[in-house]
PDB file of N, CA and C in Angstrom:
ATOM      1  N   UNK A   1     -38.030 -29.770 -19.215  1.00  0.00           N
ATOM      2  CA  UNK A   1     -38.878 -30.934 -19.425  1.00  0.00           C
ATOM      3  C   UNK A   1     -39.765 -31.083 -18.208  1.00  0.00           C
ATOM      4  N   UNK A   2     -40.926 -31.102 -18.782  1.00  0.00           N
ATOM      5  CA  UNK A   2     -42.286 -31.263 -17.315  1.00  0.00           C
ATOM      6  C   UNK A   2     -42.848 -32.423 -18.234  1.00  0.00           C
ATOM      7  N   UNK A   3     -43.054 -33.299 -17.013  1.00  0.00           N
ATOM      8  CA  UNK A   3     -43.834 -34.581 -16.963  1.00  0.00           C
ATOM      9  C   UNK A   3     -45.229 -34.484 -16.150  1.00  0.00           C
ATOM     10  N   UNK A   4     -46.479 -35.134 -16.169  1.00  0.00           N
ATOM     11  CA  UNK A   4     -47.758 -34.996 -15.871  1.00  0.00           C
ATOM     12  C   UNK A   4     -48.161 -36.152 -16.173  1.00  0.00           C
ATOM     13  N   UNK A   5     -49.217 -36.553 -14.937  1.00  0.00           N
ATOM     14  CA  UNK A   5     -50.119 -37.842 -15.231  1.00  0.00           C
ATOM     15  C   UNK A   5     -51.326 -37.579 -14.887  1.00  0.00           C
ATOM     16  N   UNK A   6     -52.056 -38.172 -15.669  1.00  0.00           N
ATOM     17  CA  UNK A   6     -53.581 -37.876 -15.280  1.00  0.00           C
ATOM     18  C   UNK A   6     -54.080 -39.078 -15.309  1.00  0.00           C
ATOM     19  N   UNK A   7     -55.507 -39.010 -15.506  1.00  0.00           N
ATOM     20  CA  UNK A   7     -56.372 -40.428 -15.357  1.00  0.00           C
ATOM     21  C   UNK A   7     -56.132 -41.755 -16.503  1.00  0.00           C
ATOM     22  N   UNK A   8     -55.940 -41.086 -17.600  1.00  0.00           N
ATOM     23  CA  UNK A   8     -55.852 -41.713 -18.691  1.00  0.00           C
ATOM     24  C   UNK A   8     -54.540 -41.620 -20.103  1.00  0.00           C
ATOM     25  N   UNK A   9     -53.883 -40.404 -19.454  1.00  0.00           N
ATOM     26  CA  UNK A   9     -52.786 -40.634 -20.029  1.00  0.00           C
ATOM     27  C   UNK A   9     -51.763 -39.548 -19.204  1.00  0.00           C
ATOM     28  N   UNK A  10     -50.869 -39.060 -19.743  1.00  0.00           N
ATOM     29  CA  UNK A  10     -49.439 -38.303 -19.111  1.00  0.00           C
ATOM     30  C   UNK A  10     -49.175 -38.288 -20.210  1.00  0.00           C
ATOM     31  N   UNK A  11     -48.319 -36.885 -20.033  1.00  0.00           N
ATOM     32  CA  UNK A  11     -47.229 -35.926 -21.322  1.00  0.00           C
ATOM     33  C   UNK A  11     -46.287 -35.011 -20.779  1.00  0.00           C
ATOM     34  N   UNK A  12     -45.767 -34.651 -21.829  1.00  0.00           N
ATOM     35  CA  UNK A  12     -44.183 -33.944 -21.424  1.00  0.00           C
ATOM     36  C   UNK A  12     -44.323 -33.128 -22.161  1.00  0.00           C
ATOM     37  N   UNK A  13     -44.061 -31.740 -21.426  1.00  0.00           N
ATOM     38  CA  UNK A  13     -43.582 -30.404 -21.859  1.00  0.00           C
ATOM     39  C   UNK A  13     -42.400 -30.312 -22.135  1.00  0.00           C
ATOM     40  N   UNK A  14     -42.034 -29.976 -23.653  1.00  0.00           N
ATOM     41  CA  UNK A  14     -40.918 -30.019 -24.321  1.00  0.00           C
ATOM     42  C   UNK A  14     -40.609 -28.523 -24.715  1.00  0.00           C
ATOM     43  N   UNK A  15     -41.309 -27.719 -24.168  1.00  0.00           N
ATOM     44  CA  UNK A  15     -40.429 -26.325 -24.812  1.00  0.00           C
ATOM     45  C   UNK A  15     -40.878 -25.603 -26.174  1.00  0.00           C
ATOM     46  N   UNK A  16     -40.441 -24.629 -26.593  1.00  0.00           N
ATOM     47  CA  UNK A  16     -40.857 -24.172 -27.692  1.00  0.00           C
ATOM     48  C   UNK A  16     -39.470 -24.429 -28.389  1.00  0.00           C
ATOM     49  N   UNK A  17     -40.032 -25.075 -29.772  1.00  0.00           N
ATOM     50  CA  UNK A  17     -39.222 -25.923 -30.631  1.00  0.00           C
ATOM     51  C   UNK A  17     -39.247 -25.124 -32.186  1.00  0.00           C
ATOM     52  N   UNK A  18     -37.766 -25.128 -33.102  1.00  0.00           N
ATOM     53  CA  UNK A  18     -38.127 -24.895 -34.358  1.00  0.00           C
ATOM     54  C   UNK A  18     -38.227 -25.995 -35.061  1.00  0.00           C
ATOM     55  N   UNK A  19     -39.710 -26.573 -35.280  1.00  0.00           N
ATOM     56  CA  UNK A  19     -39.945 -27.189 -36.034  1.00  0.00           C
ATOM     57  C   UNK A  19     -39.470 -28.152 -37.774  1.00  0.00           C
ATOM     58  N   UNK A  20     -39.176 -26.352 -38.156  1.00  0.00           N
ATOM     59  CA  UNK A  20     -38.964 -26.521 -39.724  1.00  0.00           C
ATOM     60  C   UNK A  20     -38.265 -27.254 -40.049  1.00  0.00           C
ATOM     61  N   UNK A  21     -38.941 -28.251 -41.079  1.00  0.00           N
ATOM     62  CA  UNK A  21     -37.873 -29.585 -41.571  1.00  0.00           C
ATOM     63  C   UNK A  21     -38.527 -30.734 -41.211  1.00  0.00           C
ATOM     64  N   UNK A  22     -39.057 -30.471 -40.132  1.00  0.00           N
ATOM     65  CA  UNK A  22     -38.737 -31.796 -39.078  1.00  0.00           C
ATOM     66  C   UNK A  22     -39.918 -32.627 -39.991  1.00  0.00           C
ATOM     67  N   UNK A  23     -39.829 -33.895 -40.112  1.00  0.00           N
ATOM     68  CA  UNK A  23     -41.032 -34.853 -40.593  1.00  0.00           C
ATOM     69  C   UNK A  23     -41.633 -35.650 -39.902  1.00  0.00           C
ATOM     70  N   UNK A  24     -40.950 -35.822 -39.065  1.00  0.00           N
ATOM     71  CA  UNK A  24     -41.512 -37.263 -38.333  1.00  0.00           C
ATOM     72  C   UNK A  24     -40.630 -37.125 -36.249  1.00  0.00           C
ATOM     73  N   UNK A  25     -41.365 -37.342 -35.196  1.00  0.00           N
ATOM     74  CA  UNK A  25     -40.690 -37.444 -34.541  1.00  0.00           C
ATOM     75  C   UNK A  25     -40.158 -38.683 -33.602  1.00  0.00           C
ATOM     76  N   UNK A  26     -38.777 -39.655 -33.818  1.00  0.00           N
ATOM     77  CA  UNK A  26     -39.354 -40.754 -33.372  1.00  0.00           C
ATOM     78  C   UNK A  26     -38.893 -40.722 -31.263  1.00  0.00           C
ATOM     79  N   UNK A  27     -39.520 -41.695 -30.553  1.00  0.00           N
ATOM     80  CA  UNK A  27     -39.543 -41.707 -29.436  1.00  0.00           C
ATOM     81  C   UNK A  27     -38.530 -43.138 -29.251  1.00  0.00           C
ATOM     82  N   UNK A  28     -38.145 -43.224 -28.585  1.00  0.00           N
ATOM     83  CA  UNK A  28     -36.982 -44.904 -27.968  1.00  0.00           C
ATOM     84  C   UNK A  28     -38.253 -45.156 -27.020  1.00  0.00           C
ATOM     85  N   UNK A  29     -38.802 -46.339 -26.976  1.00  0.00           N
ATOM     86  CA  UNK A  29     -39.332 -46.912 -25.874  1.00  0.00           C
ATOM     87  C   UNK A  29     -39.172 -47.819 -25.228  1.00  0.00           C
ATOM     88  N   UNK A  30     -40.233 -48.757 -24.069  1.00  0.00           N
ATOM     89  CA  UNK A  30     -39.735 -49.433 -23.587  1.00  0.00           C
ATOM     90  C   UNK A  30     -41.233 -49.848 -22.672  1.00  0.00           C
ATOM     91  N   UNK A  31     -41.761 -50.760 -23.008  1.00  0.00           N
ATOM     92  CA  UNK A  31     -42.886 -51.648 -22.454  1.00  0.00           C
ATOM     93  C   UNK A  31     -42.614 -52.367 -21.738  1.00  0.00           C
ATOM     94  N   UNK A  32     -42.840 -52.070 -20.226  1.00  0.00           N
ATOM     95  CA  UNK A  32     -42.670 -53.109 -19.498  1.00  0.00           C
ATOM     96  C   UNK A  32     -43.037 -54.183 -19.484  1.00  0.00           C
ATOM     97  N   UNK A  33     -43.686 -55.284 -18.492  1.00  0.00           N
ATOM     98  CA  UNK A  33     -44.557 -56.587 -18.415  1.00  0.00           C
ATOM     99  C   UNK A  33     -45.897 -56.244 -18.922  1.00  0.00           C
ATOM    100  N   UNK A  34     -46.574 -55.187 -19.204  1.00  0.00           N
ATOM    101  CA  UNK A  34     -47.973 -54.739 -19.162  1.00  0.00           C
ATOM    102  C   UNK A  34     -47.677 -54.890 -21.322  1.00  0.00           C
ATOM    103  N   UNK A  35     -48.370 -55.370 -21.608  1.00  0.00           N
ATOM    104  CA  UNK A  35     -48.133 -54.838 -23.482  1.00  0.00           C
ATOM    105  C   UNK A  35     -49.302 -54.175 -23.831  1.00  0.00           C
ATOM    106  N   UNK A  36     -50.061 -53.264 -23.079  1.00  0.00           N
ATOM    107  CA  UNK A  36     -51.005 -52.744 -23.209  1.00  0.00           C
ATOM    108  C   UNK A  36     -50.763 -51.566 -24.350  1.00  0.00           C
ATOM    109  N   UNK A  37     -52.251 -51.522 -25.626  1.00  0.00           N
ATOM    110  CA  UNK A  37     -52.131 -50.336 -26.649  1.00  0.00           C
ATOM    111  C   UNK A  37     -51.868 -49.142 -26.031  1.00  0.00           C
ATOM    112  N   UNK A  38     -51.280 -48.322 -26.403  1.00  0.00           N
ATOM    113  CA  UNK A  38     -51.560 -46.547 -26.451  1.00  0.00           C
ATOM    114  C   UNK A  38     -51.279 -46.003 -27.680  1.00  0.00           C
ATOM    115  N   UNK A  39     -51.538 -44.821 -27.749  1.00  0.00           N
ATOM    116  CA  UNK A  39     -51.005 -43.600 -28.725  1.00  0.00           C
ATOM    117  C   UNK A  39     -49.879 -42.496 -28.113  1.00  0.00           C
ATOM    118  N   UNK A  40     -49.549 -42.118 -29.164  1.00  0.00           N
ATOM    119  CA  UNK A  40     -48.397 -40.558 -28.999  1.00  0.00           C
ATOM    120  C   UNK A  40     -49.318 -39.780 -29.856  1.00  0.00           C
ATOM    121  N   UNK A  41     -48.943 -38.455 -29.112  1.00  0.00           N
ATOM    122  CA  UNK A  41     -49.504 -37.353 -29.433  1.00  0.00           C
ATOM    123  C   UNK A  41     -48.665 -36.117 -29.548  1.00  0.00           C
ATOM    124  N   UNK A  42     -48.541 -35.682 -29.748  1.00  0.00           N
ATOM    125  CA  UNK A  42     -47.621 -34.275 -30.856  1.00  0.00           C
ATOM    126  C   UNK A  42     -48.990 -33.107 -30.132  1.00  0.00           C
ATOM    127  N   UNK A  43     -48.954 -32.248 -29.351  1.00  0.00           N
ATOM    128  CA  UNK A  43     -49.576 -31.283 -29.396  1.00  0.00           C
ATOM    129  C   UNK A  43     -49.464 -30.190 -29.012  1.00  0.00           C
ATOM    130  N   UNK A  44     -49.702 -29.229 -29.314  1.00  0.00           N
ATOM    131  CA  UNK A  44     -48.808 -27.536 -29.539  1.00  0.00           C
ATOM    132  C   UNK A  44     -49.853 -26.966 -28.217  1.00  0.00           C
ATOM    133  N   UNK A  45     -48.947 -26.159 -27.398  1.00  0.00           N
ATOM    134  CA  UNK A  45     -49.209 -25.312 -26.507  1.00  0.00           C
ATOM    135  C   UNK A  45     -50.220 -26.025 -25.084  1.00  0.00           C
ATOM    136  N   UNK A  46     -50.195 -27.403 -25.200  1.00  0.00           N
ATOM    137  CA  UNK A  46     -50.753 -27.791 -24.121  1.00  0.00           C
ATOM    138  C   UNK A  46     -51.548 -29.228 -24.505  1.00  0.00           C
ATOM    139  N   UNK A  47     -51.990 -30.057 -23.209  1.00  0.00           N
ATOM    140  CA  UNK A  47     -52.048 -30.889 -23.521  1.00  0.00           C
ATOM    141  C   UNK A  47     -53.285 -31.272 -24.058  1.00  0.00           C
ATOM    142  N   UNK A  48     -54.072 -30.477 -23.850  1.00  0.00           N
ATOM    143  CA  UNK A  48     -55.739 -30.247 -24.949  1.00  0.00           C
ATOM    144  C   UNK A  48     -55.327 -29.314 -26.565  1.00  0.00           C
ATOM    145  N   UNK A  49     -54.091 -28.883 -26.279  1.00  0.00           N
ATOM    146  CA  UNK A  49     -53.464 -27.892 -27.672  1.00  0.00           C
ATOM    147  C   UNK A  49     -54.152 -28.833 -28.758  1.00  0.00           C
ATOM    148  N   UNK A  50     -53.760 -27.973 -30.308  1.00  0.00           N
ATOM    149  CA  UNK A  50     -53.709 -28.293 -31.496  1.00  0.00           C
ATOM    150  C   UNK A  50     -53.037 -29.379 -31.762  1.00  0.00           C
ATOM    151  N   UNK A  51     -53.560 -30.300 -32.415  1.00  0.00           N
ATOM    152  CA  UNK A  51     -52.988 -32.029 -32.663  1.00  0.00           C
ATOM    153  C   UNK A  51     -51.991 -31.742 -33.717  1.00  0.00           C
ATOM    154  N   UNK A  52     -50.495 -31.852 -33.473  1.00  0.00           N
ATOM    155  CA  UNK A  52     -49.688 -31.950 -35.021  1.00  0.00           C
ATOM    156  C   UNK A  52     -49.517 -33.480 -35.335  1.00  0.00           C
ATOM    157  N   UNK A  53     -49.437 -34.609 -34.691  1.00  0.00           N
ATOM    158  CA  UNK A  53     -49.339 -35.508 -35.152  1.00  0.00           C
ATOM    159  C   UNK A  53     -49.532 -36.701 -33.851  1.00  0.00           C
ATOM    160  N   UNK A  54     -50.131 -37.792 -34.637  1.00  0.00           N
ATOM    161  CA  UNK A  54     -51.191 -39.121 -33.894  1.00  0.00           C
ATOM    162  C   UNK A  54     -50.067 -40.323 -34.539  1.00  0.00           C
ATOM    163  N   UNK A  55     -49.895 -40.924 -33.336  1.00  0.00           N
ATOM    164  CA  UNK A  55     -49.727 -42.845 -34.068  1.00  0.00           C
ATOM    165  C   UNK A  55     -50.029 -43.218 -32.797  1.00  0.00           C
ATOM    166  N   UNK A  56     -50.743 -44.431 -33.004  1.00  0.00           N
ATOM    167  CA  UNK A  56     -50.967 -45.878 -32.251  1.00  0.00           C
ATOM    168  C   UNK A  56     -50.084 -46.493 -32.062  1.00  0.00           C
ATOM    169  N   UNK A  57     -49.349 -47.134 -31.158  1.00  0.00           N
ATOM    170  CA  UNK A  57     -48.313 -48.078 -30.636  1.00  0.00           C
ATOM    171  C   UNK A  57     -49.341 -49.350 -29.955  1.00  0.00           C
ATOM    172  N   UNK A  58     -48.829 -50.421 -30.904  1.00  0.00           N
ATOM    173  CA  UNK A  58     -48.865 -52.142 -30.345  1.00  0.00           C
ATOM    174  C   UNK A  58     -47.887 -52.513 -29.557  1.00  0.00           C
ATOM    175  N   UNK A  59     -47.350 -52.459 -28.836  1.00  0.00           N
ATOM    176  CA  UNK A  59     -45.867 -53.258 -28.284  1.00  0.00           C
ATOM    177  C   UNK A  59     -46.346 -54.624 -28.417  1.00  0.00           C
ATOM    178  N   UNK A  60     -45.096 -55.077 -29.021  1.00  0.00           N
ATOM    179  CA  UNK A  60     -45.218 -56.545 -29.158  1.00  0.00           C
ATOM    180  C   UNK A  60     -44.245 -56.910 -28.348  1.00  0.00           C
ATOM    181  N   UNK A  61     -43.293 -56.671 -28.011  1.00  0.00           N
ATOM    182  CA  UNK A  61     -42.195 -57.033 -27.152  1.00  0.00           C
ATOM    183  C   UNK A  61     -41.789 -56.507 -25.649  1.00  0.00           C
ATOM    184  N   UNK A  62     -41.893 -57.104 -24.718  1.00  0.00           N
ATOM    185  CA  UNK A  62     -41.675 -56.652 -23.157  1.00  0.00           C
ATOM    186  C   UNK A  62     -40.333 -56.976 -22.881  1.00  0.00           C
ATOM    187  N   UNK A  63     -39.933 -55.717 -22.121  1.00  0.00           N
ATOM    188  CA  UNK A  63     -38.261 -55.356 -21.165  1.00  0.00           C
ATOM    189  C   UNK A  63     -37.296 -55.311 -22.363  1.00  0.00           C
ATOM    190  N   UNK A  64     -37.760 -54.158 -23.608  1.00  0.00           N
ATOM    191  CA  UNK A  64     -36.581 -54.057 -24.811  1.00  0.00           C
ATOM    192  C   UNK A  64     -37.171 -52.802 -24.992  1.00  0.00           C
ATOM    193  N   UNK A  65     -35.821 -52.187 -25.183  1.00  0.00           N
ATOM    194  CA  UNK A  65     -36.072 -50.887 -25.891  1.00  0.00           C
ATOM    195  C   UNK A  65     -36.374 -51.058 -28.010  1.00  0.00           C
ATOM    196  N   UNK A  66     -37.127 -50.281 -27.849  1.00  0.00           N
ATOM    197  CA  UNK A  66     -37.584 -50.160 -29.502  1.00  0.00           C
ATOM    198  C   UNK A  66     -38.056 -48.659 -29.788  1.00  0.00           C
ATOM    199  N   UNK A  67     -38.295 -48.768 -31.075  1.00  0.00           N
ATOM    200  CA  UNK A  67     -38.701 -47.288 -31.511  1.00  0.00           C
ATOM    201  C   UNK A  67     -39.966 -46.770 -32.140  1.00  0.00           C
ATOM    202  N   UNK A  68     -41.001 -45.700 -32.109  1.00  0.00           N
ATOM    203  CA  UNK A  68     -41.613 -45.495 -32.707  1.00  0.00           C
ATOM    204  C   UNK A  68     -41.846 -44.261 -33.057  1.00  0.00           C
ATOM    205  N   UNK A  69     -42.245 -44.107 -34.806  1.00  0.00           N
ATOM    206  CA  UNK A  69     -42.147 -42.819 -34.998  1.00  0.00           C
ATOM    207  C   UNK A  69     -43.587 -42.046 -35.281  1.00  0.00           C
ATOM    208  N   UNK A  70     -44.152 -40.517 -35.267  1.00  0.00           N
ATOM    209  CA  UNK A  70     -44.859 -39.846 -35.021  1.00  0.00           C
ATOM    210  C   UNK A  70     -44.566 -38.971 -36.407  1.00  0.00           C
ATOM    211  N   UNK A  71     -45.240 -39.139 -37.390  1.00  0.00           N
ATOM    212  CA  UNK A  71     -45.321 -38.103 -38.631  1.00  0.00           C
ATOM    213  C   UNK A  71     -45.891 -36.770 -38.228  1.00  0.00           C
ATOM    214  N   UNK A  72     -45.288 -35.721 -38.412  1.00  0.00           N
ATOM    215  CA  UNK A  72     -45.500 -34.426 -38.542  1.00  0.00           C
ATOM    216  C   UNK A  72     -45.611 -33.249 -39.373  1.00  0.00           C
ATOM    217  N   UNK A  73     -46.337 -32.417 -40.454  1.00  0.00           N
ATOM    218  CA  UNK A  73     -45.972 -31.578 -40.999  1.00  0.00           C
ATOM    219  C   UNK A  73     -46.320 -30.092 -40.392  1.00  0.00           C
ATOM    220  N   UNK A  74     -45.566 -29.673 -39.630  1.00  0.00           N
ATOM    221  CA  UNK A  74     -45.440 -28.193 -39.427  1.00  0.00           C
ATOM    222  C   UNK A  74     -44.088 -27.435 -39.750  1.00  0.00           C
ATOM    223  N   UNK A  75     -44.549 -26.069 -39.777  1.00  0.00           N
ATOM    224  CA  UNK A  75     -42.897 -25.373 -39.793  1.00  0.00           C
ATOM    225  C   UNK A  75     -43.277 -24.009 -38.767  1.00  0.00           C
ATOM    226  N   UNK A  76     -41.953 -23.749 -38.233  1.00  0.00           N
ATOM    227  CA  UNK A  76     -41.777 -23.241 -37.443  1.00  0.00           C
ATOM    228  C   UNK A  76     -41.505 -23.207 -36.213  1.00  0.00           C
ATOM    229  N   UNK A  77     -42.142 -21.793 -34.812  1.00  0.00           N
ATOM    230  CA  UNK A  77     -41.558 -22.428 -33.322  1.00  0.00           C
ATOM    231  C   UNK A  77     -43.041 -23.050 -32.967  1.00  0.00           C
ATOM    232  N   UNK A  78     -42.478 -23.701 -32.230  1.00  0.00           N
ATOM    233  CA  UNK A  78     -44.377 -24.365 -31.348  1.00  0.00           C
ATOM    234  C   UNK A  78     -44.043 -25.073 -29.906  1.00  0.00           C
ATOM    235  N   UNK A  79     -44.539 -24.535 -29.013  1.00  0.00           N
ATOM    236  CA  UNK A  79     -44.634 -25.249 -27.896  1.00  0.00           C
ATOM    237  C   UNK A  79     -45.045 -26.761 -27.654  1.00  0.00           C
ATOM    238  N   UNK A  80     -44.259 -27.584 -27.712  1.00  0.00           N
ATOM    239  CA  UNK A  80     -44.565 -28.648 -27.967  1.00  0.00           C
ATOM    240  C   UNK A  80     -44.558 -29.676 -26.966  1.00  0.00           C
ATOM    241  N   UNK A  81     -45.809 -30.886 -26.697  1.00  0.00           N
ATOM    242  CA  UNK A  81     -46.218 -31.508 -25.792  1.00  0.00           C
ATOM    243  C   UNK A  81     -46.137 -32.682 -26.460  1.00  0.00           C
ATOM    244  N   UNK A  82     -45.733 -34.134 -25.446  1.00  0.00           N
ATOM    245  CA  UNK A  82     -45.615 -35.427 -26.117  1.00  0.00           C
ATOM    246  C   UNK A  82     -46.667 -35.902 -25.177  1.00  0.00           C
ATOM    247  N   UNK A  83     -48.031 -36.701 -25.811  1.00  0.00           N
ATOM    248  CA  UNK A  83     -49.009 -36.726 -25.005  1.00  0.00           C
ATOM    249  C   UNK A  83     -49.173 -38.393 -25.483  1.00  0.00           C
ATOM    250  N   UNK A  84     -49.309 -39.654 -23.831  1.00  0.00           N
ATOM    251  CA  UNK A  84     -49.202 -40.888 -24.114  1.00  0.00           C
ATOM    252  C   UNK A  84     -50.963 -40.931 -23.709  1.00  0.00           C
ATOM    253  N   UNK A  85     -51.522 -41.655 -24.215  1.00  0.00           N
ATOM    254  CA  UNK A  85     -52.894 -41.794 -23.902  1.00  0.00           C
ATOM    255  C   UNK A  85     -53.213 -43.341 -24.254  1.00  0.00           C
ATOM    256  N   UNK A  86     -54.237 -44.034 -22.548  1.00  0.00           N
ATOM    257  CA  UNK A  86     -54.347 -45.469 -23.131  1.00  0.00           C
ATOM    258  C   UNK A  86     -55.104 -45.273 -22.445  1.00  0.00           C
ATOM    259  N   UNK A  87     -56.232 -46.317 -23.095  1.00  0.00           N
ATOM    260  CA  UNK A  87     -58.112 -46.544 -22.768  1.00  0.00           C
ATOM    261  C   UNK A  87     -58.224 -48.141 -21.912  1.00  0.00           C
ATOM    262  N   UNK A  88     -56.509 -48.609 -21.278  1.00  0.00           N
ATOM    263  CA  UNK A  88     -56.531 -49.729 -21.285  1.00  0.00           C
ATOM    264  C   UNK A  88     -56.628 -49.620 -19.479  1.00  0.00           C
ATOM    265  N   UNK A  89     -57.454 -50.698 -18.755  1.00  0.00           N
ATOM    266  CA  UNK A  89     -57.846 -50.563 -17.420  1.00  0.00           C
ATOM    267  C   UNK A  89     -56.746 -51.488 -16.530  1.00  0.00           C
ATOM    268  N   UNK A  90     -56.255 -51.347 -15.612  1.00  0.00           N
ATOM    269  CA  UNK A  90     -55.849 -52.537 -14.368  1.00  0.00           C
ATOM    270  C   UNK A  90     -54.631 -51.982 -14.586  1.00  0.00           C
ATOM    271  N   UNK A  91     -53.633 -51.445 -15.149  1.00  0.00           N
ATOM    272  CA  UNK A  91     -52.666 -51.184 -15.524  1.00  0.00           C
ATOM    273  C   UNK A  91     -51.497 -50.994 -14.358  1.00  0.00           C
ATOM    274  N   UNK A  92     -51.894 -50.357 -13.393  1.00  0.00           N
ATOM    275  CA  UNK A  92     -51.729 -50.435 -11.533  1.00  0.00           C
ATOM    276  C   UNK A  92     -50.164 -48.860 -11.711  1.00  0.00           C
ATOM    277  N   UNK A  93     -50.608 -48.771 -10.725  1.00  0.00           N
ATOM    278  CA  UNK A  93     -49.424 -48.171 -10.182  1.00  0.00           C
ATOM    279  C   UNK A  93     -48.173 -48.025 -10.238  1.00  0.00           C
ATOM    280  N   UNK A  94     -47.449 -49.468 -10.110  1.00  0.00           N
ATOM    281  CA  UNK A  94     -45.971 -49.843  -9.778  1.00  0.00           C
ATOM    282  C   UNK A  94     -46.064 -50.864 -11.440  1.00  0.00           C
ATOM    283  N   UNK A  95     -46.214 -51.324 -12.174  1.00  0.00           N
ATOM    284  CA  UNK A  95     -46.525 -51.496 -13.570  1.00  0.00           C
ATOM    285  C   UNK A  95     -46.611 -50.387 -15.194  1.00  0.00           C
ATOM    286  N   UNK A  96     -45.594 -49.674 -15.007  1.00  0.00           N
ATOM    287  CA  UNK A  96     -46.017 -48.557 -15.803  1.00  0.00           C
ATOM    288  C   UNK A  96     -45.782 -48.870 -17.513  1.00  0.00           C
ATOM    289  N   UNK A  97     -47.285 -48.288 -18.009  1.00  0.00           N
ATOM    290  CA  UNK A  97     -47.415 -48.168 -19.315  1.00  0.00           C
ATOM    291  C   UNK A  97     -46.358 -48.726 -20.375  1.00  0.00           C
ATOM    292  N   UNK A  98     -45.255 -47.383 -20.816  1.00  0.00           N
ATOM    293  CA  UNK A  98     -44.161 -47.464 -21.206  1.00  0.00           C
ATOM    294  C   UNK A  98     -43.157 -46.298 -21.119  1.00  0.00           C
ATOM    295  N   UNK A  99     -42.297 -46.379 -21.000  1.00  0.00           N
ATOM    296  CA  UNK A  99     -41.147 -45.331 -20.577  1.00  0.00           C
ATOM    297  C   UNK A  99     -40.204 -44.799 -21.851  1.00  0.00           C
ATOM    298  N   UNK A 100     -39.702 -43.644 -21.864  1.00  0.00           N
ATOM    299  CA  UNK A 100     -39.766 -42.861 -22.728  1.00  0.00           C
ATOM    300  C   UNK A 100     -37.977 -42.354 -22.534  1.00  0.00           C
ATOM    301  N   UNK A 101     -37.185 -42.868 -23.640  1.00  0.00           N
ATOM    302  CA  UNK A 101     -35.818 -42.975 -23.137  1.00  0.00           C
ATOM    303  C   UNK A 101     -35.017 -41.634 -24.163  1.00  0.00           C
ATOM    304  N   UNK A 102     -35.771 -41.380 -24.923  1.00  0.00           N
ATOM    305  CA  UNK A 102     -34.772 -40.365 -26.157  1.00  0.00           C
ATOM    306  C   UNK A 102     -36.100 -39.977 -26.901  1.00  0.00           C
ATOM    307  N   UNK A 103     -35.908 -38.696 -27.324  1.00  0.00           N
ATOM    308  CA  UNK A 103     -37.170 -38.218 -28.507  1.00  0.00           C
ATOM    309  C   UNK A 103     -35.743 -37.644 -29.495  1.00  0.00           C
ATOM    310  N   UNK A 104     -36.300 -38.049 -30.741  1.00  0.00           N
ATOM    311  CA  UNK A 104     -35.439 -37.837 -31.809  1.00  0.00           C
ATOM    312  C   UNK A 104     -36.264 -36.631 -33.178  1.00  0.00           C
ATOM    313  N   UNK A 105     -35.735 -35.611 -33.134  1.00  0.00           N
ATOM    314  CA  UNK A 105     -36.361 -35.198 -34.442  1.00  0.00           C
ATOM    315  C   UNK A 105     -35.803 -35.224 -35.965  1.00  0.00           C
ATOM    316  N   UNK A 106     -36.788 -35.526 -36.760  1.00  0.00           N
ATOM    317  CA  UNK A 106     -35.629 -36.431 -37.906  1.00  0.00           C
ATOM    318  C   UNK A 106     -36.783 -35.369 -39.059  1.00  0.00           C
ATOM    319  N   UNK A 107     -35.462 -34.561 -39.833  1.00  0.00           N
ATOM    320  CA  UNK A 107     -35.898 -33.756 -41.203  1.00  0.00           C
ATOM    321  C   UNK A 107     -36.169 -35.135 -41.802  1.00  0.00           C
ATOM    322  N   UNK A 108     -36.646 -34.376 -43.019  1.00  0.00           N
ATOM    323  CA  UNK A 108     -36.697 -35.033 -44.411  1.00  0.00           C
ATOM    324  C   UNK A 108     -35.696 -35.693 -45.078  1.00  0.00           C
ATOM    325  N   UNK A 109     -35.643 -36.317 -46.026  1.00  0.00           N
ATOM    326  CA  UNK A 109     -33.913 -37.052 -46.097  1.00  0.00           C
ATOM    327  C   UNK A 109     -33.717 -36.493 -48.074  1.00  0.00           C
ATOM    328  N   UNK A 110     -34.827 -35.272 -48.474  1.00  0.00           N
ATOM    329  CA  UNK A 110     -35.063 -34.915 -49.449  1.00  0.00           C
ATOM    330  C   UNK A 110     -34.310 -33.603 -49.830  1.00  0.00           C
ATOM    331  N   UNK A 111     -34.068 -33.760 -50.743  1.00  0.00           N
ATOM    332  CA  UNK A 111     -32.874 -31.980 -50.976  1.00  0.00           C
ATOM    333  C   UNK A 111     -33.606 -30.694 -50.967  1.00  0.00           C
ATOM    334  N   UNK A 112     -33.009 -29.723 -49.860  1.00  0.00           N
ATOM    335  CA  UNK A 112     -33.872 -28.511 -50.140  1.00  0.00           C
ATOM    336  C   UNK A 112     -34.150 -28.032 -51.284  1.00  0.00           C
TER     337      UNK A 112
END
């Protein structure tokens, strides 16, 4: 696991993953005092890679863990990157975004 921050967002190198099955990936989070928007990003082989899957996160709730999930359809292995991106300004230093406690990958709940 490699973590990275840049100007406008930070992501995590997760490895090359077998995909197949998987539908959706959800993340445990955790918004500090800041309830500022972002997105998750799903993207293969880097953090400009191929987009497998986009959601927007609102936090409505500060200092609780909650969950959000990331729809996906691929199959197979893929180098896979969890990419947080927010367009939101003042955000500071010692105030961070939101923190990232468990990534869960969840098949289909449909019969092969």
């Amino acid at each position: 696991l490699h973590a990275m921050v840049y100007e406008d967002s930070a992501f995590l190198a997760l490895g090359r993953l077998d995909l197949t099955g998987v539908t959706r990936v959800s993340l445990d989070l955790r918004s500090e005092k800041s309830l500022h928007p972002f997105s998750l990003e799903l993207r293969e082989d880097g953090f400009s890679g191929n987009l497998l899957g986009r959601s927007d996160v609102m936090p409505s709730i500060a200092e609780q863990w909650y969950q959000h999930s990331v729809p996906i359809s691929v199959a197979g292995d893929h180098t896979l990157f969890v990419i947080v991106r927010s367009s939101a300004t003042g955000i500071g230093q010692f105030n961070p975004l939101v923190r990232i406690d468990g990534i869960h990958f969840e098949r289909s709940t449909a019969a092969p």
